[in-house]
Protein backbone atom coordinates (compact mmCIF):
# COMPACT_ATOMS: atom_id res chain seq x y z
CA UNK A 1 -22.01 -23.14 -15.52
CA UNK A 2 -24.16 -25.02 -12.56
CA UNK A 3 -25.42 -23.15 -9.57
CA UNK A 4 -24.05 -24.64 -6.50
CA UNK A 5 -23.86 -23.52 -2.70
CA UNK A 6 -20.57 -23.15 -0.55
CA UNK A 7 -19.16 -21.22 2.12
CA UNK A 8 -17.63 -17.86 1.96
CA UNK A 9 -15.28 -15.79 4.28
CA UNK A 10 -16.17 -12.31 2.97
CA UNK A 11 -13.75 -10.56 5.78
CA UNK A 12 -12.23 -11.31 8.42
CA UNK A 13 -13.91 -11.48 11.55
CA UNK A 14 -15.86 -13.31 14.11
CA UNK A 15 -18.32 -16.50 12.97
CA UNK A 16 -20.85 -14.14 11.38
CA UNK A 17 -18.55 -13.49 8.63
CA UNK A 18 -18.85 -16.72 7.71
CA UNK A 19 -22.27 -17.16 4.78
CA UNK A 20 -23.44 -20.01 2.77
CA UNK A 21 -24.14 -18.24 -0.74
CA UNK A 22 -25.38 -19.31 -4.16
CA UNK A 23 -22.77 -19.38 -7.02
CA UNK A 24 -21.48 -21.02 -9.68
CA UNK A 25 -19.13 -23.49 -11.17
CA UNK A 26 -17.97 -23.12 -14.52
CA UNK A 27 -16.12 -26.15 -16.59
CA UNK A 28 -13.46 -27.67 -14.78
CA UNK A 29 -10.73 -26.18 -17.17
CA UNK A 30 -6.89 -27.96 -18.73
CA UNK A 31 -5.36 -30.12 -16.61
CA UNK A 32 -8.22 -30.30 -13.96
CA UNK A 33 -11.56 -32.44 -12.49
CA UNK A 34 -14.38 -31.27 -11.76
CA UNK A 35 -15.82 -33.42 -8.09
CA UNK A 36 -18.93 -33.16 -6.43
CA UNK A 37 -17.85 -32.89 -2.78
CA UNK A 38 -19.62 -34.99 -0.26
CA UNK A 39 -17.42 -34.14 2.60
CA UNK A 40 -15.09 -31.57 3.51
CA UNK A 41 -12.49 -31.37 6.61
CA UNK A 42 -13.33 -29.17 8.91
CA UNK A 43 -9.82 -28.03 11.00
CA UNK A 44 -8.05 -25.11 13.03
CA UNK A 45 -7.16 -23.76 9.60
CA UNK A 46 -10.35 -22.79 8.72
CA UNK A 47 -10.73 -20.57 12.23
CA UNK A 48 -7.94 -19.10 12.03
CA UNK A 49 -8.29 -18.17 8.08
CA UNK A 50 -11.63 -16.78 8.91
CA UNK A 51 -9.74 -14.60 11.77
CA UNK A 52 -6.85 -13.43 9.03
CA UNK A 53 -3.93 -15.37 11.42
CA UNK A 54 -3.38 -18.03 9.25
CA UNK A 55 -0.24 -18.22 7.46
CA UNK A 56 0.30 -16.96 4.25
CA UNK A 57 -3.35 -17.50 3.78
CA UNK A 58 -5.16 -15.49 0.73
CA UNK A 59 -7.43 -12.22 1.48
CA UNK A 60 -10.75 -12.44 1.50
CA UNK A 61 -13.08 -13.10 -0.09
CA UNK A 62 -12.62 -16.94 -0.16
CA UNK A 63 -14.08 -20.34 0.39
CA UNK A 64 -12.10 -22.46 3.38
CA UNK A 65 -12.06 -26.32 3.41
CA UNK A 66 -8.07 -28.21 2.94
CA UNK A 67 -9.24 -31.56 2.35
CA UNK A 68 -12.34 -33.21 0.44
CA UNK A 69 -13.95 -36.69 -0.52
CA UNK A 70 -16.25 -36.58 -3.29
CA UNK A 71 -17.24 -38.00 -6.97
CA UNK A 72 -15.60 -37.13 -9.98
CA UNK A 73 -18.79 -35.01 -12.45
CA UNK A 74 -16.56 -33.96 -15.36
CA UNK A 75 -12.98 -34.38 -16.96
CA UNK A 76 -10.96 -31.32 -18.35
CA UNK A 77 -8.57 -30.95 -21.56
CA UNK A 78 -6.11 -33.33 -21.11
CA UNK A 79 -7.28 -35.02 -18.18
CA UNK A 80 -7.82 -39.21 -18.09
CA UNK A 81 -6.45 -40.32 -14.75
CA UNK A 82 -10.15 -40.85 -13.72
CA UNK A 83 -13.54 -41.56 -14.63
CA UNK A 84 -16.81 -39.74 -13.88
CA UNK A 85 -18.19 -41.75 -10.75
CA UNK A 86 -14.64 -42.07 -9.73
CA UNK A 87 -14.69 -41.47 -5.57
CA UNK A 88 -11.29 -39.09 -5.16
CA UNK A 89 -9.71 -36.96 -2.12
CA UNK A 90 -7.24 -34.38 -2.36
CA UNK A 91 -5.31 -31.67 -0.29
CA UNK A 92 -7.72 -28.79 -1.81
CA UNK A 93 -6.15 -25.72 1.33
CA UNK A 94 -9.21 -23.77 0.20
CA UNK A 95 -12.53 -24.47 -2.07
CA UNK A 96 -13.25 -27.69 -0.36
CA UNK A 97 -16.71 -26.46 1.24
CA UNK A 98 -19.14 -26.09 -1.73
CA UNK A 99 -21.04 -28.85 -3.35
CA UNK A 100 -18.81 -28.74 -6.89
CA UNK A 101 -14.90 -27.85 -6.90
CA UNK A 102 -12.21 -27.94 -9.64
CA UNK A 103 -9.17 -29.87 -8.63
CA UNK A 104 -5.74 -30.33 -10.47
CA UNK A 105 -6.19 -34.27 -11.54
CA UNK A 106 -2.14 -34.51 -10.31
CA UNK A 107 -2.64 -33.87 -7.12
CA UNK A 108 -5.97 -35.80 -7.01
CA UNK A 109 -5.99 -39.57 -5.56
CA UNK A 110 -8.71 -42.20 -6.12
CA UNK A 111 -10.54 -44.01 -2.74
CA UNK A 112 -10.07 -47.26 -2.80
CA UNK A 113 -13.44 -49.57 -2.78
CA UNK A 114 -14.40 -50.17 0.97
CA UNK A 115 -12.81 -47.55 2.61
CA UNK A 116 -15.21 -45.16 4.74
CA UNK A 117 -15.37 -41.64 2.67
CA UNK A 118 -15.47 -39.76 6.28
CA UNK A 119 -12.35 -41.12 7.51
CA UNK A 120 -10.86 -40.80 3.41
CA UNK A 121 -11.87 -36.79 4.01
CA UNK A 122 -9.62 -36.28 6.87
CA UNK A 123 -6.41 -38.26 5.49
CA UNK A 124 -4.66 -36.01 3.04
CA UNK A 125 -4.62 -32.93 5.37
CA UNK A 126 -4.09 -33.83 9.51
CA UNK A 127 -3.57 -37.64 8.99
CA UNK A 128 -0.72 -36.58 5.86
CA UNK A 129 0.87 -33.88 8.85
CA UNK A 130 0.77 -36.82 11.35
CA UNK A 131 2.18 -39.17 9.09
CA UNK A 132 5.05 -37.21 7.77
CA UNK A 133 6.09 -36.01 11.56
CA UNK A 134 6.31 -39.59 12.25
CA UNK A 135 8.33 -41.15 9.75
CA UNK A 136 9.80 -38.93 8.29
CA UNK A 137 10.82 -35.67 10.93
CA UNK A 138 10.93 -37.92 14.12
CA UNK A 139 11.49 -40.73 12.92
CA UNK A 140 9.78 -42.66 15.76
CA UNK A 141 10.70 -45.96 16.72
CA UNK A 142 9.61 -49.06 19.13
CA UNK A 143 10.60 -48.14 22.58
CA UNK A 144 10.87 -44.17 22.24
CA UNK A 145 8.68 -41.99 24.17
CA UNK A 146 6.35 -39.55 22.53
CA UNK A 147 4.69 -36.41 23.93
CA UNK A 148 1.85 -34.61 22.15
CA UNK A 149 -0.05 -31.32 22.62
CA UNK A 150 -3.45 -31.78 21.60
CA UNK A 151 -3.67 -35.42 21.72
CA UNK A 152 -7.33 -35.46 21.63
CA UNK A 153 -7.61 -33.75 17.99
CA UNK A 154 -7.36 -34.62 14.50
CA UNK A 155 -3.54 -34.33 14.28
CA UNK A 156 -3.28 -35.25 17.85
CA UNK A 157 -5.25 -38.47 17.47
CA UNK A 158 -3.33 -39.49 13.90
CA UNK A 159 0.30 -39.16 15.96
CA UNK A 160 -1.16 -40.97 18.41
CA UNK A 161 -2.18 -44.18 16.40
CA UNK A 162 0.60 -44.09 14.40
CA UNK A 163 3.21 -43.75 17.42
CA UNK A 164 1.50 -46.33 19.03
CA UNK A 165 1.90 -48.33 16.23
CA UNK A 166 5.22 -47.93 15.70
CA UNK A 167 5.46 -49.34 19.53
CA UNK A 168 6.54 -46.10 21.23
CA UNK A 169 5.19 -44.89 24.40
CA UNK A 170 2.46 -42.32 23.61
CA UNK A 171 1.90 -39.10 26.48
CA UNK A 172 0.08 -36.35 25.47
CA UNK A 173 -1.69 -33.32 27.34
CA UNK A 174 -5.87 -33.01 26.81
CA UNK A 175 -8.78 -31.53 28.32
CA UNK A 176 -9.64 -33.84 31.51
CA UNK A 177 -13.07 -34.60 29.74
CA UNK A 178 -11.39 -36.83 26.95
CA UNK A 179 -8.84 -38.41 29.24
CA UNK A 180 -10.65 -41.54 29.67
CA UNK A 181 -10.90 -41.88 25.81
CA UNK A 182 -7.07 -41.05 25.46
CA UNK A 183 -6.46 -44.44 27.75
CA UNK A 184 -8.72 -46.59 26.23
CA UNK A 185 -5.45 -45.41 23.39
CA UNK A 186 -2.99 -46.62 25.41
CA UNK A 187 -1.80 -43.30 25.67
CA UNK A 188 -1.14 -41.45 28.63
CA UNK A 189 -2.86 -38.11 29.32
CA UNK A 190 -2.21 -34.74 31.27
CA UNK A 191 -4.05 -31.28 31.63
CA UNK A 192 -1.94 -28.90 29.58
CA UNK A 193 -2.32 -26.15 32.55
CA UNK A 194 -0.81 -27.42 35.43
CA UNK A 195 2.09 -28.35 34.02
CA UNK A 196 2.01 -31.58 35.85
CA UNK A 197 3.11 -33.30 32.69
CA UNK A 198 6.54 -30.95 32.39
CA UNK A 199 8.18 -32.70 36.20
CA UNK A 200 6.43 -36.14 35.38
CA UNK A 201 8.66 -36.37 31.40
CA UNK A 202 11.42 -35.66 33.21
CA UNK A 203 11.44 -37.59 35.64
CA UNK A 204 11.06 -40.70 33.76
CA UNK A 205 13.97 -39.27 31.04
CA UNK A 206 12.50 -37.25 29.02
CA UNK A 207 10.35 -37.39 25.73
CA UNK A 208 12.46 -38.53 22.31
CA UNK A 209 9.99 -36.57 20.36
CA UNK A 210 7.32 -34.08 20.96
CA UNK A 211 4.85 -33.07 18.67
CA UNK A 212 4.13 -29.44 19.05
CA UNK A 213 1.02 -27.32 17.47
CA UNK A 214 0.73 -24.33 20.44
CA UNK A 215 3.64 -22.19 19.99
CA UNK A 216 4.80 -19.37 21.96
CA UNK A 217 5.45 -20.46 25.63
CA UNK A 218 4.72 -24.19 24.90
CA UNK A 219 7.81 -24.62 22.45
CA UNK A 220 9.97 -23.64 25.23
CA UNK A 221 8.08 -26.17 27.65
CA UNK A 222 8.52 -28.51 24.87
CA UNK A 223 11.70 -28.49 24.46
CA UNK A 224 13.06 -28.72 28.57
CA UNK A 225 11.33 -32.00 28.46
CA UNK A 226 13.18 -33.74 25.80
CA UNK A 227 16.23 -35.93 26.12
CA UNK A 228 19.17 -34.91 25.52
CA UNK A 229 19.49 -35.53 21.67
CA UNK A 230 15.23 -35.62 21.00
CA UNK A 231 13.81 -33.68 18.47
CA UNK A 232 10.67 -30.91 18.61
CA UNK A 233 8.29 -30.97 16.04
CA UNK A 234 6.48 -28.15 16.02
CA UNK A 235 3.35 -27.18 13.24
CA UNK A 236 0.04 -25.59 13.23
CA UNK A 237 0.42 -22.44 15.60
CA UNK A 238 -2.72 -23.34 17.10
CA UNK A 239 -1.95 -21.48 20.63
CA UNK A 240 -2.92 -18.14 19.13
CA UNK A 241 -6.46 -19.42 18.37
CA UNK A 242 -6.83 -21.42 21.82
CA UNK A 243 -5.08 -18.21 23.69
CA UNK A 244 -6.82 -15.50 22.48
CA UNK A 245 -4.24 -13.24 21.68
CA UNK A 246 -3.03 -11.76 18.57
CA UNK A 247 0.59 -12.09 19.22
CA UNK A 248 2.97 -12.72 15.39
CA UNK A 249 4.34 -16.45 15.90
CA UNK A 250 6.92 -15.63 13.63
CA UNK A 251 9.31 -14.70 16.24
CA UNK A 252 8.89 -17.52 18.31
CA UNK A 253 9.15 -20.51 15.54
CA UNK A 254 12.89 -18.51 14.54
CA UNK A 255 13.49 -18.95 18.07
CA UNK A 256 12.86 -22.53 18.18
CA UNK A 257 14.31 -23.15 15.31
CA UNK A 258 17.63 -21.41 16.41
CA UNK A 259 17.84 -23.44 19.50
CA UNK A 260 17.81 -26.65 17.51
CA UNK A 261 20.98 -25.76 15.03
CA UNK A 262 23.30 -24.54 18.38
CA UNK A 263 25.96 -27.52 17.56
CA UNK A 264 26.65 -27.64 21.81
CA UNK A 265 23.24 -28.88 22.19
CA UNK A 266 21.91 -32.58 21.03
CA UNK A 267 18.15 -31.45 21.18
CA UNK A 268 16.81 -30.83 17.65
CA UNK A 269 14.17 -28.64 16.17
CA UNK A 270 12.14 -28.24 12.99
CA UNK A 271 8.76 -27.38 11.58
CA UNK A 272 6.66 -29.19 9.38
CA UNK A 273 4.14 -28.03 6.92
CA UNK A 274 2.32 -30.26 4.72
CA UNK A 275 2.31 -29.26 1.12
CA UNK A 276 0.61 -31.22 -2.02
CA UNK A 277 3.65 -30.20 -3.88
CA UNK A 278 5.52 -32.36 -1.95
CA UNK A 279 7.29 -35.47 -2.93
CA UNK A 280 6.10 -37.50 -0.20
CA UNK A 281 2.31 -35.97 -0.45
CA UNK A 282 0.97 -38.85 -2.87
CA UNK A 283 3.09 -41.72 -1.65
CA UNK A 284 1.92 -40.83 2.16
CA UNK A 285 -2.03 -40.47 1.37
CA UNK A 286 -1.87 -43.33 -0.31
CA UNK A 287 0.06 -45.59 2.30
CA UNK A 288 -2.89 -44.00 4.73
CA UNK A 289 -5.69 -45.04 2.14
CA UNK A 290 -4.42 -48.41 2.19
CA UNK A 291 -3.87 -48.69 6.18
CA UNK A 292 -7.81 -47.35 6.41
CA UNK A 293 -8.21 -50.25 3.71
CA UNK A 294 -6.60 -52.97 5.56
CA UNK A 295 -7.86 -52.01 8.70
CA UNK A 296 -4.63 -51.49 10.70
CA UNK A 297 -6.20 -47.58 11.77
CA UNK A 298 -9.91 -46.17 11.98
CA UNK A 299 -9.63 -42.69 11.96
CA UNK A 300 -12.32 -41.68 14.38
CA UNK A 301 -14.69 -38.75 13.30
CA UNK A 302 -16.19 -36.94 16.09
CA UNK A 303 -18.85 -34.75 14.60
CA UNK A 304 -20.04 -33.11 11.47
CA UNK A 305 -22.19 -30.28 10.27
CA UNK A 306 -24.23 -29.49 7.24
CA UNK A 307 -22.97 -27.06 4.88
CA UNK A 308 -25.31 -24.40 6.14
CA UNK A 309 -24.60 -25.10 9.76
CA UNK A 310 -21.27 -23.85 9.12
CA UNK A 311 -21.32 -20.91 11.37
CA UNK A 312 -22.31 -23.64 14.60
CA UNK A 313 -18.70 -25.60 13.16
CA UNK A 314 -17.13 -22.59 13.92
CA UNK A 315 -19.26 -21.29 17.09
CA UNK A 316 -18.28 -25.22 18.67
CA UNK A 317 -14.59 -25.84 17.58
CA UNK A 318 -12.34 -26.35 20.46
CA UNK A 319 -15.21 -27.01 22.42
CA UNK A 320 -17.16 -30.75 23.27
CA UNK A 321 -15.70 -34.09 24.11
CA UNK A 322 -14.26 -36.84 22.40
CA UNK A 323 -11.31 -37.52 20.39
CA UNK A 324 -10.73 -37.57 16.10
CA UNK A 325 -11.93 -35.20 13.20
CA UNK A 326 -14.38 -32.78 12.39
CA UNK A 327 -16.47 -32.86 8.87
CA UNK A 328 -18.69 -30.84 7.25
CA UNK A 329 -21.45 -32.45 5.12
CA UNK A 330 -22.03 -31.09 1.72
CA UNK A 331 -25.60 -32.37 0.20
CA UNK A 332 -26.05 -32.30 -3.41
CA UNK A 333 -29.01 -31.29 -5.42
């Protein structure tokens, strides 16, 4: 056993519930690695698990963090996919912030030499979502315009690089203090609350996809503004965090959902969750790892915390300018 720090959630609540404690780590056991963690992601999913509105999400106690970076300490039974010293990142959904974690090897995937272990931390989680709603639910081609909620985030940022490189037209609604950044993109932006954006998609025909992580109201705004056979792609649920209110999404993802499957309509609807049990988790990460590589994206990372600043990561999210990801720091011993 080896005494490390992390973060626990020890009941739901506002950011006080949030503690860095002392524990410990025992042997990473069959079929798992053991990794020191250098950097975890920091994302809407750990606010809204420390509130109890995430879905499906375990009870408390727990320890957030859905993506990591770090070195591989130890090997378990059966394990030889990597060696100790090994620099890996995986789609963790909790454990991710405390200095060691034990991680399934499969779902495990090695960094390759010279790519940047912050922007490696943020790829199998929001850059994975932004990836599969591209290629795979959208299907986004040259030409196509794309509108995006939340273009100035994580997710928002990834679907904005990759539309853009797939040569579509990239609009997307922000907070006016990051709209400068969003056109140095090549993207277009809009305040989401003067609905400015909803008269100026339609007017120039609509939006082939739009990429969706409010809910609630903003699916149905979503969907008016797409052309007649585009596609919404909603995820994340995010509105209930940014609204303040503790209204169930359930109802209103059936809803949208339902409106996409009426056969007199064209307009199509779905929601995407990413999953490492996916078939498409390890083939995407690693196309991503290798883009990050090759330098055709730089996933920008717009401010971390230390492990025992966590409480401030979850006082600020939401908040501050700039565009990309959010870290937390874990030092080791």
């Amino acid at each position: 056993m080896t005494t490390i720090r992390k973060v626990v959630i020890a009941e739901f609540g506002d950011v006080d519930v949030v503690k860095v404690v002392d524990d410990v780590c025992p042997p990473p056991p069959p079929g798992h690695v053991q990794i020191a963690v250098e950097y975890a992601a920091f994302t809407g999913a750990d606010v809204n698990m420390r509130k109890g509105i995430y879905p499906f999400q375990k009870s408390p106690p727990f320890t957030p963090g859905y993506s990591l970076v770090g070195t591989v300490r130890a090997n378990g039974e059966g394990c030889t996919a990597f060696q100790p010293g090994d620099v890996v990142t995986v789609l963790s959904k909790y454990d991710a912030e405390a200095q060691l974690v034990n991680q399934p090897e499969k779902y495990c995937v090695k960094v390759p030499d010279g790519v940047d272990h912050q922007q490696a931390t943020v790829l199998p989680c929001d850059w994975n979502t932004a990836y599969g709603m591209v290629m795979d639910s959208a299907k986004v081609s040259e030409g196509q315009r794309v509108f995006i909620h939340g273009i100035s985030g994580s997710v928002g940022t990834a679907l904005m690089t990759l539309c853009t490189l797939k040569g579509a037209e990239v609009y997307g609604t922000a907070s006016q203090r990051n709209h400068d950044e969003i056109r140095a993109h090549g993207a277009t932006p809009f305040v989401y609350t003067d609905k400015k954006w909803i008269d100026k998609m339609k007017e120039i025909g609509g939006a082939h996809a739009v990429f969706d992580p409010l809910g609630f109201e903003s699916f149905d705004e979503s969907f008016s503004i797409l052309t007649p056979d585009g596609i919404l792609v909603a995820y994340g649920n995010n509105g209930r965090t940014l609204g303040g209110h503790n209204r169930n999404p359930t109802c209103h993802i059936v809803k949208m959902i339902a409106r996409g499957l009426n056969p007199l309509n064209g307009k199509r609807t779905t929601f995407y969750g990413i999953s490492r049990q996916s078939s498409t988790y390890k083939p995407h990460l690693t196309a991503l790892l290798n883009m990050v590589r090759d330098g055709t994206i730089k996933v920008p990372i717009r401010k971390f915390w230390d492990l025992e600043d966590i409480q401030s990561a979850h006082r600020e999210w939401g908040a501050g300018s700039g565009i990309g990801s959010l870290l937390i720091r874990i030092p080791q011993k």
